[in-house]
Protein backbone atom coordinates (compact mmCIF):
# COMPACT_ATOMS: atom_id res chain seq x y z
CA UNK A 1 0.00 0.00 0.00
CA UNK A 2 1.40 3.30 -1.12
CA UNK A 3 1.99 5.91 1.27
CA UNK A 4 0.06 9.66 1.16
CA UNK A 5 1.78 12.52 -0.47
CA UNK A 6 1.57 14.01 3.03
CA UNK A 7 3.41 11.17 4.96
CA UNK A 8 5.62 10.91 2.44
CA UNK A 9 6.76 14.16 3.22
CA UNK A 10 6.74 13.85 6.99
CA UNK A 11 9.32 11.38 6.59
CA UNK A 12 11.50 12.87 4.56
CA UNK A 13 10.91 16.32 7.00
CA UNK A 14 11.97 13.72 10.08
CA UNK A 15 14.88 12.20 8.02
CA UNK A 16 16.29 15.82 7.55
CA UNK A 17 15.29 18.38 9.18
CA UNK A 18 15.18 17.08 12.61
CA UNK A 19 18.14 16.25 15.36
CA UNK A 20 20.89 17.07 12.69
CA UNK A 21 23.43 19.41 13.17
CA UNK A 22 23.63 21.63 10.51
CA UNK A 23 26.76 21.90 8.73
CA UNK A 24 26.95 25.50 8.83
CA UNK A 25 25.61 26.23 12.01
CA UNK A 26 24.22 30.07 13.64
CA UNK A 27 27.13 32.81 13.75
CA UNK A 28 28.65 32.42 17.64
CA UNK A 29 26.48 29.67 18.64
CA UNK A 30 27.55 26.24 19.75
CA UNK A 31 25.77 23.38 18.63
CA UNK A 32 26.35 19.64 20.17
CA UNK A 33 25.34 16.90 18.84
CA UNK A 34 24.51 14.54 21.06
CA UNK A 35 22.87 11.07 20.37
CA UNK A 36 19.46 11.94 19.28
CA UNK A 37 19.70 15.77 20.60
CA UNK A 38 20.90 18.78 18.92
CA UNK A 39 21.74 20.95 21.50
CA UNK A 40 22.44 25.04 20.42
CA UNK A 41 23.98 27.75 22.53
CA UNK A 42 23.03 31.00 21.11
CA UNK A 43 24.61 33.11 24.63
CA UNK A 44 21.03 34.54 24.92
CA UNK A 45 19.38 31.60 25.32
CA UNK A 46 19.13 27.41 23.79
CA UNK A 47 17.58 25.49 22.06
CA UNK A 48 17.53 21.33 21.71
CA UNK A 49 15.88 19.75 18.68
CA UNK A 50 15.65 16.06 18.62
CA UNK A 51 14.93 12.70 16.45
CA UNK A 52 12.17 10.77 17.16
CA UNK A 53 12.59 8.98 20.77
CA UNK A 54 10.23 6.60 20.58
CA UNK A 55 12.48 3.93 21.50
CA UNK A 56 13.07 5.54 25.19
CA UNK A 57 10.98 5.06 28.28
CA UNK A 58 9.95 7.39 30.40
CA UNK A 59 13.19 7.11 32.39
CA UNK A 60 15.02 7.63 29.68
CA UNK A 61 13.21 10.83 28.59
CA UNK A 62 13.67 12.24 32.44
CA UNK A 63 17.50 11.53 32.53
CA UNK A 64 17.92 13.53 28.57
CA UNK A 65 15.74 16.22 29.39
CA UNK A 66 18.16 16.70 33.13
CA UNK A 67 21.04 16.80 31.20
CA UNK A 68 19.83 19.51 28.85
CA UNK A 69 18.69 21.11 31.89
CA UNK A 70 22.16 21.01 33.74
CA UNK A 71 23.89 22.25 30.31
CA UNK A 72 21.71 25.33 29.97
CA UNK A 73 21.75 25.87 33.68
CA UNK A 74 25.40 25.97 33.83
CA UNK A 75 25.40 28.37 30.75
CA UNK A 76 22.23 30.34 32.46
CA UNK A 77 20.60 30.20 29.38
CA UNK A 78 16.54 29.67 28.68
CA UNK A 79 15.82 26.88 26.79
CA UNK A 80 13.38 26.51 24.07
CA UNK A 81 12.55 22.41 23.09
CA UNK A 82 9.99 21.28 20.43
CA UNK A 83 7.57 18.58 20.21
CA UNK A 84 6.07 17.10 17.77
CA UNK A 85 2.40 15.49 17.37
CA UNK A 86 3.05 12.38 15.82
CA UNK A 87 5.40 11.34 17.66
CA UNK A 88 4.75 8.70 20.35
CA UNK A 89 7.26 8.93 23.21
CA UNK A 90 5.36 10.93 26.18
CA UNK A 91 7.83 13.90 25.69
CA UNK A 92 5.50 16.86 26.04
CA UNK A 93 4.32 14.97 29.72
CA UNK A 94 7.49 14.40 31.18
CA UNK A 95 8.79 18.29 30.12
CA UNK A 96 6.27 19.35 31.97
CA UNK A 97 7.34 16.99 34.65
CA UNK A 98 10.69 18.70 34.68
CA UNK A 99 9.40 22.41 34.93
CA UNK A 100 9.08 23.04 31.33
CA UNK A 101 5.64 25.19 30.25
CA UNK A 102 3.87 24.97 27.36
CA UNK A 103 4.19 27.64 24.27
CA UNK A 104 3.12 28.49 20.90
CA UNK A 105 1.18 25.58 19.39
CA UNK A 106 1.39 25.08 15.39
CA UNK A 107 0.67 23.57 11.97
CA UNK A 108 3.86 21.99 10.47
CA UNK A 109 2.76 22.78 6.96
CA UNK A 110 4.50 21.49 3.62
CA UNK A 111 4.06 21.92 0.11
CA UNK A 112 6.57 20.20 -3.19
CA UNK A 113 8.35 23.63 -5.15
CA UNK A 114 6.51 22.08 -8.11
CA UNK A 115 3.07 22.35 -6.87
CA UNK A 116 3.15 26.24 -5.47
CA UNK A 117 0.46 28.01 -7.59
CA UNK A 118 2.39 30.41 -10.21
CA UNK A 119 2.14 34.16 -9.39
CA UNK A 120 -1.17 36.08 -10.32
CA UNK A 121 -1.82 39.24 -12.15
CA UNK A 122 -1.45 41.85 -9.44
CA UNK A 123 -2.71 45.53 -9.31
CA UNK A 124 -1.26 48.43 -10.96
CA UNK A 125 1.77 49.97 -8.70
CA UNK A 126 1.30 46.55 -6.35
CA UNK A 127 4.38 43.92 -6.42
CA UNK A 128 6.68 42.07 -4.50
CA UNK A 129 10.17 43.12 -4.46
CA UNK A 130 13.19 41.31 -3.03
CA UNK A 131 14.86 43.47 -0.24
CA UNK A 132 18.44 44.80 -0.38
CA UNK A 133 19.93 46.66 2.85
CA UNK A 134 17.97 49.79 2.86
CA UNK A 135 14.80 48.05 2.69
CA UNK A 136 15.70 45.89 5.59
CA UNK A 137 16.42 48.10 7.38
CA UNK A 138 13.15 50.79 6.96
CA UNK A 139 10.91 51.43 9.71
CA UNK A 140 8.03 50.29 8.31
CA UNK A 141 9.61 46.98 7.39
CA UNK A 142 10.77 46.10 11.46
CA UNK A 143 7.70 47.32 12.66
CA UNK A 144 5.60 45.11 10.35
CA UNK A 145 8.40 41.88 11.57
CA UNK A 146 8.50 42.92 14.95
CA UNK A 147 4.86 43.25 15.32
CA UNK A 148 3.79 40.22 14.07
CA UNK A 149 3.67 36.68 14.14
CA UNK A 150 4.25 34.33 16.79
CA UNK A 151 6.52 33.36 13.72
CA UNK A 152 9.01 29.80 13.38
CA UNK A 153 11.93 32.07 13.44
CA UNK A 154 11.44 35.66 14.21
CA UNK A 155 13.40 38.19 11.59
CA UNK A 156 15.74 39.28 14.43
CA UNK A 157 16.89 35.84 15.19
CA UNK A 158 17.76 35.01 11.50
CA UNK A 159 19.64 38.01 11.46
CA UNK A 160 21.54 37.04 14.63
CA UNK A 161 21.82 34.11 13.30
CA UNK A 162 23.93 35.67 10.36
CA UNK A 163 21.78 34.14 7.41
CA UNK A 164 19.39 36.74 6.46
CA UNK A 165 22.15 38.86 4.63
CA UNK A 166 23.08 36.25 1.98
CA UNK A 167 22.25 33.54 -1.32
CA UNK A 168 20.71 31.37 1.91
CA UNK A 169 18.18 33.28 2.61
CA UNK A 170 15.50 35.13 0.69
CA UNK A 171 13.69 38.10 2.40
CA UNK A 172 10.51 39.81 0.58
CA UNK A 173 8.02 42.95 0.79
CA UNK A 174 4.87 43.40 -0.72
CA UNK A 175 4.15 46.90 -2.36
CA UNK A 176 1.04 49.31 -3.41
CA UNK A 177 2.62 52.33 -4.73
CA UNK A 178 5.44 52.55 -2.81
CA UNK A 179 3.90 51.56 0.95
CA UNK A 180 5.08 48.16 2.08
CA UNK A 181 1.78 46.22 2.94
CA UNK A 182 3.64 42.96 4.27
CA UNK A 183 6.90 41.14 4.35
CA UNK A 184 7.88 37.57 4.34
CA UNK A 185 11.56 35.97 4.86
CA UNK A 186 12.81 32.80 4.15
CA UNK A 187 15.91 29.82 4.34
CA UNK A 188 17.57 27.36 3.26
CA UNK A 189 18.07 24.51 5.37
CA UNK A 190 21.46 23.31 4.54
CA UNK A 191 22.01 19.68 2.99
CA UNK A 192 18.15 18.75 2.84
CA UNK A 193 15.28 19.19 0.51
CA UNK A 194 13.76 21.58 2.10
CA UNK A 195 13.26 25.80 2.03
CA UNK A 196 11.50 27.13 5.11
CA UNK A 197 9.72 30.35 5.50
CA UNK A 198 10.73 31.70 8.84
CA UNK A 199 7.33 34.11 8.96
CA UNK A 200 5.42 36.50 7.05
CA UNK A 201 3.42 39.29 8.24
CA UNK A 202 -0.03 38.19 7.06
CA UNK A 203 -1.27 36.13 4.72
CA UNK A 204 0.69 36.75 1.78
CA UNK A 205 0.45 34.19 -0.82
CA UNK A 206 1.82 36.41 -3.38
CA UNK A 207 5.50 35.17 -1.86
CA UNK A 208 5.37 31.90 -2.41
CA UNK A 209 5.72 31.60 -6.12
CA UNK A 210 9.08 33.71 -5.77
CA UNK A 211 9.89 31.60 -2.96
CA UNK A 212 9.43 28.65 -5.11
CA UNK A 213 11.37 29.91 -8.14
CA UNK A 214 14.03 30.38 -5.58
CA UNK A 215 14.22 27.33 -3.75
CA UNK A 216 14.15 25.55 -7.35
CA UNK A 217 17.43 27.80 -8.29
CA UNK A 218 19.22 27.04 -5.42
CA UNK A 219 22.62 28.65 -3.73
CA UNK A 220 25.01 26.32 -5.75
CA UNK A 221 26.11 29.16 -8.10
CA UNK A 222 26.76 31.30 -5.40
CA UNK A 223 28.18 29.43 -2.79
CA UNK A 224 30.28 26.66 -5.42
CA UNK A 225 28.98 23.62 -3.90
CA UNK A 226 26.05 21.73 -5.39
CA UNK A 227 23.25 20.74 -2.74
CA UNK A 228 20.14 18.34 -3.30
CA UNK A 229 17.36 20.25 -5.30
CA UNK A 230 15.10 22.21 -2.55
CA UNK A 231 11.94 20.01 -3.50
CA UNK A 232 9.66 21.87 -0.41
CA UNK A 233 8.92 24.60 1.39
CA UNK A 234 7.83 23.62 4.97
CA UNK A 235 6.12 26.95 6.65
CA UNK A 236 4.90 26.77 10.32
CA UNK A 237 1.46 28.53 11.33
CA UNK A 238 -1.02 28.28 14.16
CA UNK A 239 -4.61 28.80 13.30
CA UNK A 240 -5.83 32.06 11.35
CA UNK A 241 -5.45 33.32 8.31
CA UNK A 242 -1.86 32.54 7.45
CA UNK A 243 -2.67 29.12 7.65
CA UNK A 244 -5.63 29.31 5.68
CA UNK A 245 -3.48 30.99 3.16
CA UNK A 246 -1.38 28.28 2.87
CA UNK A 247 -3.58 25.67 3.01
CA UNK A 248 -5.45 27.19 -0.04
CA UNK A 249 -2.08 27.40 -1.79
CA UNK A 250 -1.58 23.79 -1.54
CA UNK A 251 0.30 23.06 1.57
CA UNK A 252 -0.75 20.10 3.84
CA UNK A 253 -0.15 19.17 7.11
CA UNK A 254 2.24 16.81 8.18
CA UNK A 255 2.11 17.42 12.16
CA UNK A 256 1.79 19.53 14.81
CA UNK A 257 4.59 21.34 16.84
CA UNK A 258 4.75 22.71 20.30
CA UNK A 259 7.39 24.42 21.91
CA UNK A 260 8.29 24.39 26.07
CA UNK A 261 10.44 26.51 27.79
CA UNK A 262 12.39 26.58 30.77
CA UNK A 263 15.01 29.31 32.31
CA UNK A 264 17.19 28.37 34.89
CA UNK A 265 17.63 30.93 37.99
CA UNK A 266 20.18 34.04 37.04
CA UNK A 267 20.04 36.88 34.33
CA UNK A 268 20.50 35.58 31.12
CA UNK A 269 23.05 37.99 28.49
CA UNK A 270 21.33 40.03 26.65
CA UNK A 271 23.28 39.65 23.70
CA UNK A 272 24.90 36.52 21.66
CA UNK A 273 29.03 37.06 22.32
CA UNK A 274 29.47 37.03 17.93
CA UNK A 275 27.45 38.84 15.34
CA UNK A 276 28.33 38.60 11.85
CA UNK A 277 28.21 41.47 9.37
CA UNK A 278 28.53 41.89 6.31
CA UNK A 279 25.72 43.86 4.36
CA UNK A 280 25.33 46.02 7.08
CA UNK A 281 25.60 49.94 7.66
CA UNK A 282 27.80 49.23 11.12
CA UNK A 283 30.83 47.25 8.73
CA UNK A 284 30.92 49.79 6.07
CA UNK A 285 30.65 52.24 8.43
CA UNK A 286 34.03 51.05 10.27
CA UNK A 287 35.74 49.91 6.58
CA UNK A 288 35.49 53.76 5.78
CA UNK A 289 36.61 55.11 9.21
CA UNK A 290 39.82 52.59 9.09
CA UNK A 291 40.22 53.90 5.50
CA UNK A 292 40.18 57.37 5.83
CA UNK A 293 42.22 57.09 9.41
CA UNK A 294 44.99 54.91 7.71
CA UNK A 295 45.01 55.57 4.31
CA UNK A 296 43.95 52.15 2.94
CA UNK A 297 45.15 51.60 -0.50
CA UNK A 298 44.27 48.07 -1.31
CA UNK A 299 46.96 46.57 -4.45
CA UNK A 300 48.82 43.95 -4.68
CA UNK A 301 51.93 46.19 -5.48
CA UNK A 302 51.42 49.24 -3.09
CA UNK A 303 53.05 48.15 0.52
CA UNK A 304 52.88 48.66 3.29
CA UNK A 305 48.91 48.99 2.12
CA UNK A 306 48.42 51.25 4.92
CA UNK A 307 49.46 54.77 7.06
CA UNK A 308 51.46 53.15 9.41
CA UNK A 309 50.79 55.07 13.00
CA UNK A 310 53.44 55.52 15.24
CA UNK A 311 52.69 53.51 17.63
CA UNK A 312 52.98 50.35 15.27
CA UNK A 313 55.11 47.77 14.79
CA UNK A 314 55.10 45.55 11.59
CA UNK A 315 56.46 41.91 11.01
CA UNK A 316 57.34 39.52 7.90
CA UNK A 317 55.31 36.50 7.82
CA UNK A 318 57.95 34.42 5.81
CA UNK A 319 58.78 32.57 8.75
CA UNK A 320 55.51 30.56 8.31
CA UNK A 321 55.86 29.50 5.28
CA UNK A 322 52.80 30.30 3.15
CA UNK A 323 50.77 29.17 5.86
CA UNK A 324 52.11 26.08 5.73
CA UNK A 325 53.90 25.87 9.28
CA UNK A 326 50.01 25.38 10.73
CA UNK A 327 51.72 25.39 14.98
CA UNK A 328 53.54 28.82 13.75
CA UNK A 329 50.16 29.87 12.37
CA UNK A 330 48.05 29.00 15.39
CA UNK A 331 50.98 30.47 18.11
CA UNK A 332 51.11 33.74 15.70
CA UNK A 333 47.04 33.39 16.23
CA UNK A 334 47.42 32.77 20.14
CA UNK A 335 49.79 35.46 20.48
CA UNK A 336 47.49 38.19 19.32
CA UNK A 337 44.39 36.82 21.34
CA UNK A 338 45.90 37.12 24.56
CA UNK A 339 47.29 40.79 23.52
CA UNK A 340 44.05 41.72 22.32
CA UNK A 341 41.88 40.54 25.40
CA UNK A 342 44.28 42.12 27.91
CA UNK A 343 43.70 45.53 26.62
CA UNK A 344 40.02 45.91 25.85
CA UNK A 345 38.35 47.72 27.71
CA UNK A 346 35.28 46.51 30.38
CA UNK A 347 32.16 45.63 27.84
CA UNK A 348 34.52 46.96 24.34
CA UNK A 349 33.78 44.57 21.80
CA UNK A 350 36.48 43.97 18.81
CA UNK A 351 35.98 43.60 15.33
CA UNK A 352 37.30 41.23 12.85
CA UNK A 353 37.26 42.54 9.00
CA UNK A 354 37.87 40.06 6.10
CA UNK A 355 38.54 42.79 2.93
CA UNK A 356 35.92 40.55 0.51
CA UNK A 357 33.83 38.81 2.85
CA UNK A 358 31.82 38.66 6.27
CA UNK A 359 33.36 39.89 9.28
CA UNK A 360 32.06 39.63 12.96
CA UNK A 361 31.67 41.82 16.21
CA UNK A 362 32.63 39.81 19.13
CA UNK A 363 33.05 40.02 22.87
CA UNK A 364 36.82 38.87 23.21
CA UNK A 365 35.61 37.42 27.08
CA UNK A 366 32.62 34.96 25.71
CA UNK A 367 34.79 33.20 22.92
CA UNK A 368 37.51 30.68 22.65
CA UNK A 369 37.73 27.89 25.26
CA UNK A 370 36.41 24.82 25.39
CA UNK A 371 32.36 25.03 25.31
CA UNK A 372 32.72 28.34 24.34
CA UNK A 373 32.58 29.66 20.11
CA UNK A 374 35.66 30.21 18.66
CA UNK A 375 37.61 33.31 18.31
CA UNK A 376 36.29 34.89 14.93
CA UNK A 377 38.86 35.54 12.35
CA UNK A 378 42.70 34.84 12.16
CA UNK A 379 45.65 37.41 12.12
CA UNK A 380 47.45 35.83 9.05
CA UNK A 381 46.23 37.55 5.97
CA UNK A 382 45.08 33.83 4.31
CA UNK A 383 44.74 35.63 1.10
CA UNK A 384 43.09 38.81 2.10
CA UNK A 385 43.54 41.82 4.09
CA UNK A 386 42.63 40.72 7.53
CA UNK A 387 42.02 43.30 10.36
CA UNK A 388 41.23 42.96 14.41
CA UNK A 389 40.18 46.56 15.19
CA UNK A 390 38.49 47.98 18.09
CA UNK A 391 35.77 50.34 17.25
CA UNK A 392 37.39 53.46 18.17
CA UNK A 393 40.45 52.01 15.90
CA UNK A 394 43.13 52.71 18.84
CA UNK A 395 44.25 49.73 18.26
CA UNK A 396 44.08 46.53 16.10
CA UNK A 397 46.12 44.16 13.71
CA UNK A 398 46.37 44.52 9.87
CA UNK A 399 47.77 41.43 7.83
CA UNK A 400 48.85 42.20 4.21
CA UNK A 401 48.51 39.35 1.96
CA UNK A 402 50.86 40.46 -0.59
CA UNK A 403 53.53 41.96 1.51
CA UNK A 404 53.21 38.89 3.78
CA UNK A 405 53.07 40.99 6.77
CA UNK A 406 51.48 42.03 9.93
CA UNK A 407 51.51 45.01 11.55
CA UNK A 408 50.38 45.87 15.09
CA UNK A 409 49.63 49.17 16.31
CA UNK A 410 48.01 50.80 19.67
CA UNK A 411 50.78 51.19 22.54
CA UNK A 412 48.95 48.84 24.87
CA UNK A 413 49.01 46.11 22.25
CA UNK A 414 52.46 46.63 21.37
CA UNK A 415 53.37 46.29 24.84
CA UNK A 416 51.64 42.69 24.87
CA UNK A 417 52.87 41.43 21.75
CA UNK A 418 55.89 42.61 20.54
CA UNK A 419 58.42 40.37 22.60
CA UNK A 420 56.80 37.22 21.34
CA UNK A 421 56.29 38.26 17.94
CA UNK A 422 59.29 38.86 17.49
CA UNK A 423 60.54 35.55 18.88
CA UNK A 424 58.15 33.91 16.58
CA UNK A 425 58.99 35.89 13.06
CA UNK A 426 62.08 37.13 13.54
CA UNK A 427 63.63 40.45 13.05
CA UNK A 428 60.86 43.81 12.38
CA UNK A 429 60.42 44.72 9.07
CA UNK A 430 59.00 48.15 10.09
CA UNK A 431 58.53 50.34 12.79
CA UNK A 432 56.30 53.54 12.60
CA UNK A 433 56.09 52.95 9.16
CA UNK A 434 59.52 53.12 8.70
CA UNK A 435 62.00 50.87 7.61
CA UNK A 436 64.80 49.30 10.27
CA UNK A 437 68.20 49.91 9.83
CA UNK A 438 69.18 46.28 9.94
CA UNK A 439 69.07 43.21 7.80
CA UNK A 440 66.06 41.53 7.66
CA UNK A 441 66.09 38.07 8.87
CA UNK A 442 62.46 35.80 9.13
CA UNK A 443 62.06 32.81 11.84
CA UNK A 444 62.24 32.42 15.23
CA UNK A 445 65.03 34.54 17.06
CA UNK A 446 66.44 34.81 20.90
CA UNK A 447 65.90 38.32 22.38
């Protein structure tokens, strides 16, 4: 006996989508795998997904659920957990055993790319329109995400997240004459079949066909990797008129989905340690002050690159070989860390800029360590200008790919670093900007 269109695509959502870590997981979050259990530290707060546990009894269920409970309480972190309807272990009971309350209850709705209705003739002056930065960012566009939903993944959490600014992830707005009327946003879930609207702000059916012309595209030609096709678009939706929406554009559902939450005793931080940015008016804003400040002339042939402050000191990187010497590499890395976290400031955060790419604000105490996310970024220019800057730019690192070369500048960093560097690379290529009198030598050295 064949199975329904529906539970065919239940399975395939439980095969995927659920208790897998993903393989690129949320910007500054740590995410454990852990049997059946995904486990995700976001610094603000957790959440666990899970496989199906059928197979567990109910002491089983008690003794997972107090070990996500002693992981989260050590972190002081609220937890968020889903469960699902069809499912037949007594999860939902025994999280309320353990202190957990009961949230948002939803539709787990589906629908195959192929089947999404194509899009209608609209008004005169009314359209949907993809959203670039300055969109994103209007008023009226928060205020209509902000003000809406319970939604599967709130705008402001994808953004955190550090997807909602790239190929992965689709964000829309729907127009009459220039007033936005609704918006809708939307991801990829990495290494699956499946696209999944994280919310829209009312029942706006006039996304999906755009959604589904982008899910059947794909990120492969922007990202160089080629993933399965995205054959669905799973949306989640309690009762109303989103879901009726949806339903009448041909999704079913598959389940139902309830989330429980529990927060351990303590203040929780209110914000995640690392934010990525890369499409965002903070990043160019601090690319342009370091230009202007320094005098950043990007070229392969122009060296040293930059205005070389005073108060700098700048190294040859030859002694690592390319790259190659990987211990070199991470003691070069270790070096700065420690230099950089002994001068910040109380609550200064540090920047990490990557000249083509993302780069992250990060709080120097919440990363590295065991349990903890890694430090963003490296020192050694791996093909790009690489930069640790504080925001005020008093001091910071600046690695010159072509040159091979890093220089340091900011007194109190200097005072950290400069002894071991120089142990480490050898001789200084440059201080102040100027050349040293003496002949350049690159490796380790006794001083």
């Amino acid at each position: 006996m064949s199975r329904s269109p529906s539970s065919e695509m239940l399975a395939a959502y439980d095969a995927q989508t659920r208790g897998r870590a993903p393989r690129f997981g949320p910007a500054g979050a740590v995410v454990r795998q852990e049997g059946p259990l995904v486990r995700t530290h976001f610094g603000t707060h957790g959440t666990v997904g899970h496989q199906a546990l059928d197979s567990l009894t109910e002491a089983g269920i008690d003794t997972l659920i107090g070990e996500q409970q002693t992981a989260f309480a050590a972190r002081g972190e609220p937890v968020e957990w889903t469960a699902f309807a069809h499912d037949t272990a007594p999860l939902p009971a025994r999280l309320r055993a353990a202190g957990f309350t009961p949230g948002w209850e939803r539709s787990v709705l589906v629908a195959p790319v192929r089947d999404i209705p194509p899009p209608a003739a609209m008004p005169p002056g009314r359209g949907v329109r993809e959203l670039t930065r300055a969109g994103r960012e209007s008023p009226a566009v928060r205020d209509l995400a902000a003000g809406t939903g319970p939604h599967r993944i709130p705008l402001a959490e994808l953004e955190a997240d550090g997807r909602a600014r790239h190929r992965g992830a689709s964000m829309l707005a729907l127009e009459a004459d220039a007033r936005v009327l609704g918006v809708g946003w939307a991801e990829f879930f990495d290494g699956t079949e499946f696209a999944a609207i994280g919310g829209m702000s009312g029942p706006h059916t006039e996304f999906l066909p755009v959604w589904a012309r982008w899910a059947r595209e794909g990120p492969s030609r922007h990202r160089g990797w080629n993933p399965p096709d995205f054959r669905f678009l799973v949306a989640e939706a309690a009762a109303g008129p989103v879901k009726d929406a949806l339903v009448e554009s041909g999704f079913q559902e598959i389940t139902r989905a309830r989330t429980y939450h529990w927060k351990p005793s303590g203040t929780p931080a209110a914000t995640r340690p690392v934010r990525r940015l890369y499409d965002d008016a903070e990043h160019d804003a601090l690319w342009d002050s370091f230009g202007r400040q320094f005098a950043f002339k990007p070229s392969v042939e122009t060296y040293p690159g930059i205005r070389e402050p005073s108060a700098s000191v700048t190294w040859h990187l030859g002694a690592l070989q390319d790259g190659l010497d990987r211990a070199a590499v991470k003691q070069l890395q270790g070096i700065i860390e420690s230099g950089l976290l002994a001068c910040v400031r109380p609550d200064e955060l540090l920047h990490w800029l990557d000249r083509h790419h993302a780069g992250y604000r990060f709080d120097p105490r919440r990363v590295g360590g065991s349990g903890r996310p890694r430090w963003p970024g490296s020192a050694y220019p791996d093909g790009d200008y690489y930069l640790y800057l504080t925001a005020d730019l008093r001091l910071g690192t600046f690695g010159h790919p072509w040159e091979e070369s890093l220089c340091v500048f900011g007194e109190e960093l200097l005072a950290e670093v400069e002894e071991p560097l120089t142990a480490l690379l050898g001789t200084v290529l440059r201080r102040g900007g100027r050349h040293v009198d003496n002949v350049r030598t690159f490796g380790p050295t006794d001083i």
